[in-house]
Protein backbone atom coordinates (compact mmCIF):
# COMPACT_ATOMS: atom_id res chain seq x y z
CA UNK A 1 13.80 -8.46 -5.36
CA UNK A 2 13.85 -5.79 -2.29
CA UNK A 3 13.05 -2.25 -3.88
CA UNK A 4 15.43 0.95 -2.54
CA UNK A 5 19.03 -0.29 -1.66
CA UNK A 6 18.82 1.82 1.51
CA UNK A 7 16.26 3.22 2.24
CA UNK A 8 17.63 5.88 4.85
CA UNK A 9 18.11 7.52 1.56
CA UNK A 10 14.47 8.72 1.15
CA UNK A 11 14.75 11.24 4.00
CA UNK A 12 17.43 12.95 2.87
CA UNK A 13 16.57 12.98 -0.80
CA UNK A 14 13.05 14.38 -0.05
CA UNK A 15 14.59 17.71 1.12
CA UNK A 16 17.66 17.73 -1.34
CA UNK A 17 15.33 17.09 -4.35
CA UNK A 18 13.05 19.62 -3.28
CA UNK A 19 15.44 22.19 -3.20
CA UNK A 20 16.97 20.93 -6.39
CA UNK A 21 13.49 21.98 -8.26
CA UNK A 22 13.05 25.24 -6.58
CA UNK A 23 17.14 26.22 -6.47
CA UNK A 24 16.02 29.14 -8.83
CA UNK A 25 13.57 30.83 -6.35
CA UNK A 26 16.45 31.10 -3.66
CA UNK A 27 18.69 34.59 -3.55
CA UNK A 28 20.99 33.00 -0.75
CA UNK A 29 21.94 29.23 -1.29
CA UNK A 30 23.47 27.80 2.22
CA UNK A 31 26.72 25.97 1.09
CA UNK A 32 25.95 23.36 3.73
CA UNK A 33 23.01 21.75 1.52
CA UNK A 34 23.27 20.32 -1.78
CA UNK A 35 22.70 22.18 -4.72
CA UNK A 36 21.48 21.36 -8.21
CA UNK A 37 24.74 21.03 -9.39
CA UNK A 38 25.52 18.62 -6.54
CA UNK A 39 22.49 16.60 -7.58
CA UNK A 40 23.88 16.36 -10.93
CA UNK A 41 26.99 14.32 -9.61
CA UNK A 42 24.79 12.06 -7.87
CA UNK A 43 22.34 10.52 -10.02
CA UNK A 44 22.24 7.09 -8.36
CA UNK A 45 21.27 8.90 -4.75
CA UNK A 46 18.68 10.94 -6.75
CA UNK A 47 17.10 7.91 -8.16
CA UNK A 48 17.13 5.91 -4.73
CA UNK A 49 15.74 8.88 -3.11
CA UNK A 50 12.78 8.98 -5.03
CA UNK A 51 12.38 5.28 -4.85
CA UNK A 52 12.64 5.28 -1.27
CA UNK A 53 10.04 8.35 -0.54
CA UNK A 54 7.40 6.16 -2.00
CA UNK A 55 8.73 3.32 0.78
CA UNK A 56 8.60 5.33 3.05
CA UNK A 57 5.32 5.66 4.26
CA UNK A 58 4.10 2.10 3.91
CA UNK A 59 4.07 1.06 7.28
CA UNK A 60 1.59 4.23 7.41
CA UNK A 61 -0.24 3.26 5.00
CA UNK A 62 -0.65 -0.45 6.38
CA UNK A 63 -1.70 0.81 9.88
CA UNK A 64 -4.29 2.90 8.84
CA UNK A 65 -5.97 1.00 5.80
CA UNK A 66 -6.17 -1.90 8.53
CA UNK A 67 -7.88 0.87 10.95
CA UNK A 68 -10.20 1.51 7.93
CA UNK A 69 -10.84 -1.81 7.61
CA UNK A 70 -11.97 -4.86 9.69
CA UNK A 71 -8.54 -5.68 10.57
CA UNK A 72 -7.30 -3.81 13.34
CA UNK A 73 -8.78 -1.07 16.41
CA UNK A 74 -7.32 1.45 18.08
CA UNK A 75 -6.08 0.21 21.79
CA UNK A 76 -4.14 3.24 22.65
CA UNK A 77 -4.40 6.78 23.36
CA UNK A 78 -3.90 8.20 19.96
CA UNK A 79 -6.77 10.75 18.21
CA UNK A 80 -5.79 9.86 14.35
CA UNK A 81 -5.50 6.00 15.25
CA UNK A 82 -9.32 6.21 16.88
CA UNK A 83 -10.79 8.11 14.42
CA UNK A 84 -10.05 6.29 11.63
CA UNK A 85 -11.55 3.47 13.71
CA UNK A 86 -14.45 4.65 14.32
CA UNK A 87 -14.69 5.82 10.98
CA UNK A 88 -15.19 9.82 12.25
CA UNK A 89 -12.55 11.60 10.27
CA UNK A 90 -13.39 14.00 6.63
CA UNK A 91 -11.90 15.92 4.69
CA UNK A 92 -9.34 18.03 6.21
CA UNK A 93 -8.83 16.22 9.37
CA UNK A 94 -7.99 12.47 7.91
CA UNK A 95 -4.65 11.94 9.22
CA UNK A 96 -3.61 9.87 6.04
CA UNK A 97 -2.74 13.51 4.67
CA UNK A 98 0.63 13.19 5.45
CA UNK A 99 0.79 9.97 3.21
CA UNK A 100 -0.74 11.08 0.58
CA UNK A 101 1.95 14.82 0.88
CA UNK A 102 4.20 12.24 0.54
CA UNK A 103 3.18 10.06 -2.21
CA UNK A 104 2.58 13.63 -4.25
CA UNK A 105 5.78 14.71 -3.54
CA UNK A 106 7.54 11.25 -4.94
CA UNK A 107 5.64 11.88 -7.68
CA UNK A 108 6.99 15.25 -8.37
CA UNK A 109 10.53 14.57 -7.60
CA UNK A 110 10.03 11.06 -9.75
CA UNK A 111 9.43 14.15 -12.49
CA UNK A 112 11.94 15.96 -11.90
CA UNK A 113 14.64 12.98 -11.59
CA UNK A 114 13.95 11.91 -15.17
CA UNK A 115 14.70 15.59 -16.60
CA UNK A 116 17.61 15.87 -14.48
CA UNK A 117 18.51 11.93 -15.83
CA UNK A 118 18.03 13.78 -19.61
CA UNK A 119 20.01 17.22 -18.83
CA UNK A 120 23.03 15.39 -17.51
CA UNK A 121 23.18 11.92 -19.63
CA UNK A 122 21.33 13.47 -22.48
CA UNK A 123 17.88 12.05 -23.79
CA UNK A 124 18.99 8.83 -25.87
CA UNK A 125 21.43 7.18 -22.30
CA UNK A 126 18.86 8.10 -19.93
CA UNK A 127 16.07 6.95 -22.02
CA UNK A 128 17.93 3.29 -21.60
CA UNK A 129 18.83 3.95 -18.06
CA UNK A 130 18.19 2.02 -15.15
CA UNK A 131 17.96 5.29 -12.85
CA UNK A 132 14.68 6.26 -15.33
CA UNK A 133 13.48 2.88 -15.04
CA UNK A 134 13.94 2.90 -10.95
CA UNK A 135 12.24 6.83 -10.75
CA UNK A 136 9.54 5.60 -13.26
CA UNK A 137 8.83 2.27 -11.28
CA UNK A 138 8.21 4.90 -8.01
CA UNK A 139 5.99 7.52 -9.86
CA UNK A 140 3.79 4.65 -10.79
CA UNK A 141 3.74 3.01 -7.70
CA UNK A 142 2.67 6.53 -6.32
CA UNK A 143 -0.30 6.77 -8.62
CA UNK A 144 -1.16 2.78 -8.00
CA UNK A 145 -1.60 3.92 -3.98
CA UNK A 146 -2.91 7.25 -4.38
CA UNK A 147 -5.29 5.30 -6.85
CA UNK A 148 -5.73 2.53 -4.09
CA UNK A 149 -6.70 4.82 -0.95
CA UNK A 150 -7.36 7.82 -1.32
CA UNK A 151 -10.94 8.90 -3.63
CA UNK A 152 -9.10 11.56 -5.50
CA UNK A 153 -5.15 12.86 -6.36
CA UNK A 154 -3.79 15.11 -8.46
CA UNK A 155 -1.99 13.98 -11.49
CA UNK A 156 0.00 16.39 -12.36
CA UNK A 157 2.01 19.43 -10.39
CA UNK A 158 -0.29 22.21 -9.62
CA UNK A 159 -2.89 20.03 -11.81
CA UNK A 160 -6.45 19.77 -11.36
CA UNK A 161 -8.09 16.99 -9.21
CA UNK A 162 -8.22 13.70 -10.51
CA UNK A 163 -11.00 10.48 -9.54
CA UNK A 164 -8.93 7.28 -8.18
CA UNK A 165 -9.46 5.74 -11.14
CA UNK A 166 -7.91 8.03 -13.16
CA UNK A 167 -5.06 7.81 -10.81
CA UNK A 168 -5.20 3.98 -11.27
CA UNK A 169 -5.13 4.53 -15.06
CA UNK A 170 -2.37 6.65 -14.75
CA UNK A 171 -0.22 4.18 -12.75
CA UNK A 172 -1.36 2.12 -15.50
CA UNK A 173 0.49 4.13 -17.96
CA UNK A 174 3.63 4.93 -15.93
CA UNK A 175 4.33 0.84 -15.31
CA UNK A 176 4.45 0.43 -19.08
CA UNK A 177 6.86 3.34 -19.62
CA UNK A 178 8.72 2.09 -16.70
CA UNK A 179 8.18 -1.61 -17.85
CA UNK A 180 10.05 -0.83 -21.06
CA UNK A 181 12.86 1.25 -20.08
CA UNK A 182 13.76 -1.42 -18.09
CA UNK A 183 13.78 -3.54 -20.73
CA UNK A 184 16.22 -1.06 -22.64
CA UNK A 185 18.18 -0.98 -18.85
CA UNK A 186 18.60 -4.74 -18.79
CA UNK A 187 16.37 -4.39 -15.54
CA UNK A 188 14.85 -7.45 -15.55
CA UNK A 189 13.57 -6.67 -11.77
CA UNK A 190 12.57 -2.91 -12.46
CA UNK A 191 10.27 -4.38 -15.13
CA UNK A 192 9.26 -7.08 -13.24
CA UNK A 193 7.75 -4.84 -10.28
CA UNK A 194 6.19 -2.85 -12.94
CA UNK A 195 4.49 -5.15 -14.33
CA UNK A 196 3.58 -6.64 -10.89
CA UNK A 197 2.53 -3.22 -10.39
CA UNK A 198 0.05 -2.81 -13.40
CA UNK A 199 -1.29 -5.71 -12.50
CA UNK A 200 -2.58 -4.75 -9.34
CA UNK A 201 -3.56 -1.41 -10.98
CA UNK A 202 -5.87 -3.38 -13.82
CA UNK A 203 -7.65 -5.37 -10.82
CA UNK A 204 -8.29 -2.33 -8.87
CA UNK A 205 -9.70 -1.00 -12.71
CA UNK A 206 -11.80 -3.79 -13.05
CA UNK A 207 -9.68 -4.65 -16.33
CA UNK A 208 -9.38 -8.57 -15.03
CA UNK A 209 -8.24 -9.77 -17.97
CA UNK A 210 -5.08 -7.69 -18.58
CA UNK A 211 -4.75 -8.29 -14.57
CA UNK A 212 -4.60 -11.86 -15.13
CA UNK A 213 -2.32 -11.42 -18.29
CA UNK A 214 0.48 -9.41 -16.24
CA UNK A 215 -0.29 -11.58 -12.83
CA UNK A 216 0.54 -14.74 -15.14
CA UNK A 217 3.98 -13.28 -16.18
CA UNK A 218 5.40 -13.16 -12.37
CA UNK A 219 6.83 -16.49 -11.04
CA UNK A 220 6.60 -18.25 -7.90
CA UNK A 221 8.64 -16.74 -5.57
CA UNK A 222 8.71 -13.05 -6.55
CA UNK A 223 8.55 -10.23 -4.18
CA UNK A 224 8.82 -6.46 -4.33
CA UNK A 225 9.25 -5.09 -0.98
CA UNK A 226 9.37 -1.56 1.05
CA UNK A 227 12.84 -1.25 2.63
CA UNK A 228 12.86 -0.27 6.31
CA UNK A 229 16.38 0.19 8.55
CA UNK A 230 17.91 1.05 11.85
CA UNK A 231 17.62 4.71 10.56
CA UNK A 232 14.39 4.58 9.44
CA UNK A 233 11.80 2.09 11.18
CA UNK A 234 8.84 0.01 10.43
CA UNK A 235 6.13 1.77 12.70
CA UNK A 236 3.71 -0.77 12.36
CA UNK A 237 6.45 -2.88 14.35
CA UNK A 238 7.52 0.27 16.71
CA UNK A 239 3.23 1.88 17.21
CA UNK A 240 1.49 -1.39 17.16
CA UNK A 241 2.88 -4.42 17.94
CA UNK A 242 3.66 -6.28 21.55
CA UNK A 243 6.41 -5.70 23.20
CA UNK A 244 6.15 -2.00 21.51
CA UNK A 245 3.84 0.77 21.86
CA UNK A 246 0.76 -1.41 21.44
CA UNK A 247 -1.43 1.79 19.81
CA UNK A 248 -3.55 -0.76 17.69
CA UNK A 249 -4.50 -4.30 17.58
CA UNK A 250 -6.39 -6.76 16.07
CA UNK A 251 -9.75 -5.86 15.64
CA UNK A 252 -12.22 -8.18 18.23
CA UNK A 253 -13.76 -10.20 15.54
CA UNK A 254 -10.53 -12.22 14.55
CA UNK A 255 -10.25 -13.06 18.78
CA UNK A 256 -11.69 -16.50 18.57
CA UNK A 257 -9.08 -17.37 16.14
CA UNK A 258 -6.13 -16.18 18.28
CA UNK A 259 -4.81 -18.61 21.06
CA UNK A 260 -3.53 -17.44 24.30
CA UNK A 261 0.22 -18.08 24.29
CA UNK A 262 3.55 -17.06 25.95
CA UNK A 263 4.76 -17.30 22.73
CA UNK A 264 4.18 -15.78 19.19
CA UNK A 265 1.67 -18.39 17.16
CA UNK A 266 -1.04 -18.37 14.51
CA UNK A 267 -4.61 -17.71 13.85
CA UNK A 268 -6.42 -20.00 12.99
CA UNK A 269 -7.94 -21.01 9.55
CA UNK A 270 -12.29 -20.10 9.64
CA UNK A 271 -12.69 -23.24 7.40
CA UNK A 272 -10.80 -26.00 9.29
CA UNK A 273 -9.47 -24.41 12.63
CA UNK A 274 -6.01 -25.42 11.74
CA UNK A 275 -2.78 -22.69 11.96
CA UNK A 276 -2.49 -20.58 9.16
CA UNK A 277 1.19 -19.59 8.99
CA UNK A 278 0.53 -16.67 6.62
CA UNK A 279 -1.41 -15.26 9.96
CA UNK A 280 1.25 -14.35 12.78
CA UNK A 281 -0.28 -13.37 15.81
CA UNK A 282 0.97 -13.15 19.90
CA UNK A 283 -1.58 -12.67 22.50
CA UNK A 284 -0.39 -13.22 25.85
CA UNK A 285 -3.77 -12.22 27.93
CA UNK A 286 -2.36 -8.53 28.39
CA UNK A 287 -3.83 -5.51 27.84
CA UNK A 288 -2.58 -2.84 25.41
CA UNK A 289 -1.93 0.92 26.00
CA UNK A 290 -5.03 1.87 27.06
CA UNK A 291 -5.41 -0.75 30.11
CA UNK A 292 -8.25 -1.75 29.37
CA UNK A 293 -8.27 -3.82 25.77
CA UNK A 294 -6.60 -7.34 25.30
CA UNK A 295 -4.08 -6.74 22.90
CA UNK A 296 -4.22 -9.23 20.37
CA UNK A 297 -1.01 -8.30 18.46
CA UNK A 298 0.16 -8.79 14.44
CA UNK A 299 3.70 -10.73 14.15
CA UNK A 300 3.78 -11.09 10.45
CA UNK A 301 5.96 -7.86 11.36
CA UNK A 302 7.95 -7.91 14.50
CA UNK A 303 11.44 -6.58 14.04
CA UNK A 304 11.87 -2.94 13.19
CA UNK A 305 13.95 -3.34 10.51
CA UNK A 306 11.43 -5.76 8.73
CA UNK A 307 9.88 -4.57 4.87
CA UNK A 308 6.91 -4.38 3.98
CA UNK A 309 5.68 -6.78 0.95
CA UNK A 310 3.88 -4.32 -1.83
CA UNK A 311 3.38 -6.74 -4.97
CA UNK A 312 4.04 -10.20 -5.44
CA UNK A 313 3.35 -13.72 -6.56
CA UNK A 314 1.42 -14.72 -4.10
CA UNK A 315 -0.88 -11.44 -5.18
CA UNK A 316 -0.61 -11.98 -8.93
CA UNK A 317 -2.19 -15.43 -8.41
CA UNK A 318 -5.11 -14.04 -6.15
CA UNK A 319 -5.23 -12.01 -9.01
CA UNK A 320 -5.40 -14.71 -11.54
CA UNK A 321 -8.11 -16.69 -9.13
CA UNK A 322 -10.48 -13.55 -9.50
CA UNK A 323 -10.06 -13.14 -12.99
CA UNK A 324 -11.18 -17.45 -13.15
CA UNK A 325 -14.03 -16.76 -10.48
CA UNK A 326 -15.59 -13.69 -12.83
CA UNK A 327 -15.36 -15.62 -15.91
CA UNK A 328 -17.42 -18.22 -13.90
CA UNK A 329 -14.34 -21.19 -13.80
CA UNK A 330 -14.96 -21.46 -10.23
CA UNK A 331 -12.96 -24.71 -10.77
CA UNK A 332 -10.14 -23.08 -11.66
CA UNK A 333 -10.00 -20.37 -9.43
CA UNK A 334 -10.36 -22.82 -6.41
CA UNK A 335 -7.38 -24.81 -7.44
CA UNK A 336 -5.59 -21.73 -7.61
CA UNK A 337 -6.42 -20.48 -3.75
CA UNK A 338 -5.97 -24.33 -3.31
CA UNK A 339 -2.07 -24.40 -4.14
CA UNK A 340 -1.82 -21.72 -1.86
CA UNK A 341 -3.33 -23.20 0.80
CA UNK A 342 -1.56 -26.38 0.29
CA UNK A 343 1.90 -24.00 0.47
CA UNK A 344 1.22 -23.62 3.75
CA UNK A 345 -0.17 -26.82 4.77
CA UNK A 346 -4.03 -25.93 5.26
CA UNK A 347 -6.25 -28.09 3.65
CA UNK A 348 -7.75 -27.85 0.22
CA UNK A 349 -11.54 -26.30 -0.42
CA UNK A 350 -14.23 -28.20 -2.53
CA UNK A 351 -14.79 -26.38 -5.39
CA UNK A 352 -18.03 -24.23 -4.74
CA UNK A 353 -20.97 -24.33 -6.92
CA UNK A 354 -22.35 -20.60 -6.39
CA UNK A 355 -20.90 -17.12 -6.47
CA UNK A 356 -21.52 -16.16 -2.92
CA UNK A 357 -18.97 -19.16 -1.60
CA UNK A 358 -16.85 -18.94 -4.35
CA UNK A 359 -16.46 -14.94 -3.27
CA UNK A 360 -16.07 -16.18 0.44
CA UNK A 361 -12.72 -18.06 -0.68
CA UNK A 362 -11.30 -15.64 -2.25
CA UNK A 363 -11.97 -12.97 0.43
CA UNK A 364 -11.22 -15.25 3.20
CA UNK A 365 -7.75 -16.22 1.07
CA UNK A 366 -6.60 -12.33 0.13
CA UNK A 367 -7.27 -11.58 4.01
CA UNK A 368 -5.11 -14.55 4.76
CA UNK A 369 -2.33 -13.94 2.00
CA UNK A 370 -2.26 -10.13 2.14
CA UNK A 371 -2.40 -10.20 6.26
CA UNK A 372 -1.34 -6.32 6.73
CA UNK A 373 0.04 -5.73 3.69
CA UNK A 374 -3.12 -2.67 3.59
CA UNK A 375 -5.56 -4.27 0.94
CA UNK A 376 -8.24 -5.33 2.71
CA UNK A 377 -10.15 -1.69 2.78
CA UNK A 378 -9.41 -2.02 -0.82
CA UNK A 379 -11.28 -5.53 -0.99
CA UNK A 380 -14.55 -4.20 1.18
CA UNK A 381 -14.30 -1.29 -0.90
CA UNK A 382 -14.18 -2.42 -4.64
CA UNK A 383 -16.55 -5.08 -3.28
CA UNK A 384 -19.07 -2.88 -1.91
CA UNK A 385 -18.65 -5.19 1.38
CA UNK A 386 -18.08 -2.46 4.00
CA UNK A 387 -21.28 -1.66 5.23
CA UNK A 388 -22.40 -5.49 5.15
CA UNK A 389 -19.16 -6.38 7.32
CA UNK A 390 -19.51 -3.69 9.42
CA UNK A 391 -23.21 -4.09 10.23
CA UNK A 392 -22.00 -7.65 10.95
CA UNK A 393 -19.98 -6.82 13.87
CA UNK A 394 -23.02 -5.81 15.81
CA UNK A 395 -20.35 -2.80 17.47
CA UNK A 396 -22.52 0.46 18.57
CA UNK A 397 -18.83 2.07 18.41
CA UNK A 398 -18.45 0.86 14.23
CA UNK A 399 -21.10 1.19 12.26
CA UNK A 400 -21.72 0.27 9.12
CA UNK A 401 -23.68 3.25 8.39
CA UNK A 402 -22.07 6.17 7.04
CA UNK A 403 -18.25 4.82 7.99
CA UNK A 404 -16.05 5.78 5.40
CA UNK A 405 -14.37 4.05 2.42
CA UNK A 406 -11.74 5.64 1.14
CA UNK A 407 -9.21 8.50 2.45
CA UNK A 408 -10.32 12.05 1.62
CA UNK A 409 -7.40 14.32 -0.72
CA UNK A 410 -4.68 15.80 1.46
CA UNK A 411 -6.29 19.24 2.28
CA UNK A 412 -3.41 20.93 1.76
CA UNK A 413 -3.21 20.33 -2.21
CA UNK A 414 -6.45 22.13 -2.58
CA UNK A 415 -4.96 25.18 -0.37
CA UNK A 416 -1.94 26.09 -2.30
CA UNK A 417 -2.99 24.74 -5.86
CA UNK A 418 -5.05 27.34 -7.76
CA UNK A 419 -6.36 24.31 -10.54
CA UNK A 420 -8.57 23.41 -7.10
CA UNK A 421 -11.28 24.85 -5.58
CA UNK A 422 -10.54 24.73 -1.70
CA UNK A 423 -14.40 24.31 -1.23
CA UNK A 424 -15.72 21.22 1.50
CA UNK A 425 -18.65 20.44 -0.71
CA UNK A 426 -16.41 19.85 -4.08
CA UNK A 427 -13.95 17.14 -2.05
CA UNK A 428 -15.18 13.46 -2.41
CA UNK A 429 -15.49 11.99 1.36
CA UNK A 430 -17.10 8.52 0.23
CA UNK A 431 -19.03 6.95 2.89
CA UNK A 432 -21.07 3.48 3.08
């Protein structure tokens, strides 16, 4: 299943939904804009809209968790791209603000869709609609990535600040409301992303069993996706990638696994140098934006039209090989990352007999599986592994020490919402 139908709706919901909820405040309404009562006759857009502001900003989001992470550097000329390289951005200059504006603002309007859903349908239809079940699905997949990168949110409009893990429990929460309205909708898909969804939330918890649980109920196969179009474009395909603006690359530890081709290929495997298809790369021997650094370019994303992957089966059963690693079936879990490697033609690990290898399979696998999909400062994080891989890279320019680990809060939240104090020493800015 793709998620928003069109996703050119997002843009244009985010304004008309926000001047749906504040209509009242306004003496003079411009007749050229919708209205509340406009809104009202167009539920489906409403519920798209809101879906599609949580889509998005995905490609966002991917860049700049990979910047966080070990995945990709900054080869261009751009301030927000090399400081979150270098790991030199805090609170109130992180340029991940605007993301996390707009995964607020989802949430709101997600809010305010459902009691518009209620005023117009009245509570018993829209508790069985599919239009709650879509605008629940997005408010929860808000809270799962505010949860996911940034250290704190807000939970509620004009609310106080929140921890990511309350966020995370939260999403939690919203994917079982959403899960069963679906249900009532004859949504099979809605409640299949949401349960895709808590999944991912419960790992990120720490709750592996009811992870594993959910993970086990998604099928081969399954994909929920972000929905980019002509009107609205994947900018990790337009910023970042060859034959593009080139802004960021991979970072220079994956280089020895990259081939010098005309062509688009693959990087190659750590454990037995073969071509791993999940990990399409192009590097042609050119340098990127800046002149001066080979640009050794993603391709798992190369038209601009292309979605972004946010849960599916291939993550619920990396989710169900952690769950077997931490209950010590290290046997099981590698027969899990096994079938996926066999998928794809790579061949098969020996199942470890310590921890410490039977953690460097599963890493190794989710960096291969989830290849800029924007988990992997998620993995270092919830690992405690970003120090330790940083300090590995030997790079004066990123240091382990002190680099950051998560996003800081928007700064403007704290600004205009009285529930927090605006004060530098009350914001979390979580460093190594």
């Amino acid at each position: 299943m793709n998620g928003s139908k069109t996703k050119g709706w997002a843009t244009a919901l985010v304004a008309v939904l926000a001047l749906g909820a504040c209509e009242s405040l306004l003496t003079v309404q411009d007749p050229q804009r919708y209205t509340a009562d406009d809104l009202d006759t167009a539920l489906p857009a409403v519920a798209n809209g809101v879906e599609g502001a949580i889509h998005s900003v995905m490609d966002g989001f991917v860049t700049y968790q990979a910047l966080l992470a070990d995945v990709y550097q900054h080869t261009g000329t751009w301030g927000g791209y090399d400081e979150v390289d270098h790991g030199r951005f805090q609170y109130g200059t992180s340029p991940m603000d605007g993301t996390h504006n707009a995964w607020l603002r989802a949430n709101w309007f997600a809010m305010d869709a459902e009691e518009r859903f209620k005023n117009v349908l009245g509570e018993s239809e829209a508790a069985s609609s599919p239009m709650t079940a879509q605008v629940r699905l997005g408010g929860a997949f808000a809270d799962l990535y505010m949860g996911l990168t940034f250290c704190e949110s807000v939970g509620q409009p004009s609310g106080p600040a929140i921890t990511d893990m309350d966020a995370l429990r939260q999403a939690v929460q919203e994917f079982t409301n959403a899960m069963q309205t679906a249900q009532s909708a004859g949504r099979s898909d809605y409640a299949m992303a949401a349960q895709a969804g808590r999944a991912q939330a419960n790992l990120l918890l720490g709750d592996l069993t009811a992870a594993a649980a959910d993970a086990s109920a998604i099928g081969d196969g399954y994909s929920y996706e972000a929905v980019f179009n002509q009107s609205s474009n994947n900018s990790v395909v337009l910023l970042t990638t060859k034959n593009f603006n080139e802004a960021a690359g991979l970072l220079h530890k994956w280089w020895d696994q990259i081939d010098i081709s005309d062509d688009p290929g693959f990087m190659r495997d750590p454990w037995t140098d073969e071509y791993d298809m999940r990990l399409p790369v192009y590097f042609d021997g050119e340098v990127a934006t800046d002149n001066e650094t080979p640009h050794y370019s993603q391709w798992k994303y190369n038209g601009l039209t292309d979605n972004i992957p946010m849960v599916h089966s291939d993550l619920m059963r990396l989710i169900e090989a952690e769950a077997a690693m931490s209950a010590g079936d290290y046997a099981g879990a590698t027969a899990i990352l096994n079938n996926l490697r066999d998928a794809v033609g790579l061949a098969p690990f020996e199942t470890p007999t310590d921890q410490g290898m039977m953690m460097d399979y599963l890493l190794s696998e989710r960096f291969a599986e989830l290849f800029m999909e924007g988990q992997r400062a998620a993995d270092l994080y919830r690992f405690g592994l970003t120090r330790q891989i940083f300090d590995a890279l030997d790079d004066d320019e990123r240091e382990g020490s002190d680099r950051p680990t998560k996003f800081t809060m928007t700064d403007s939240e704290p600004l205009y919402n009285d529930n927090i104090d605006d004060d530098l020493t009350k914001r979390c800015a979580p460093k190594t």
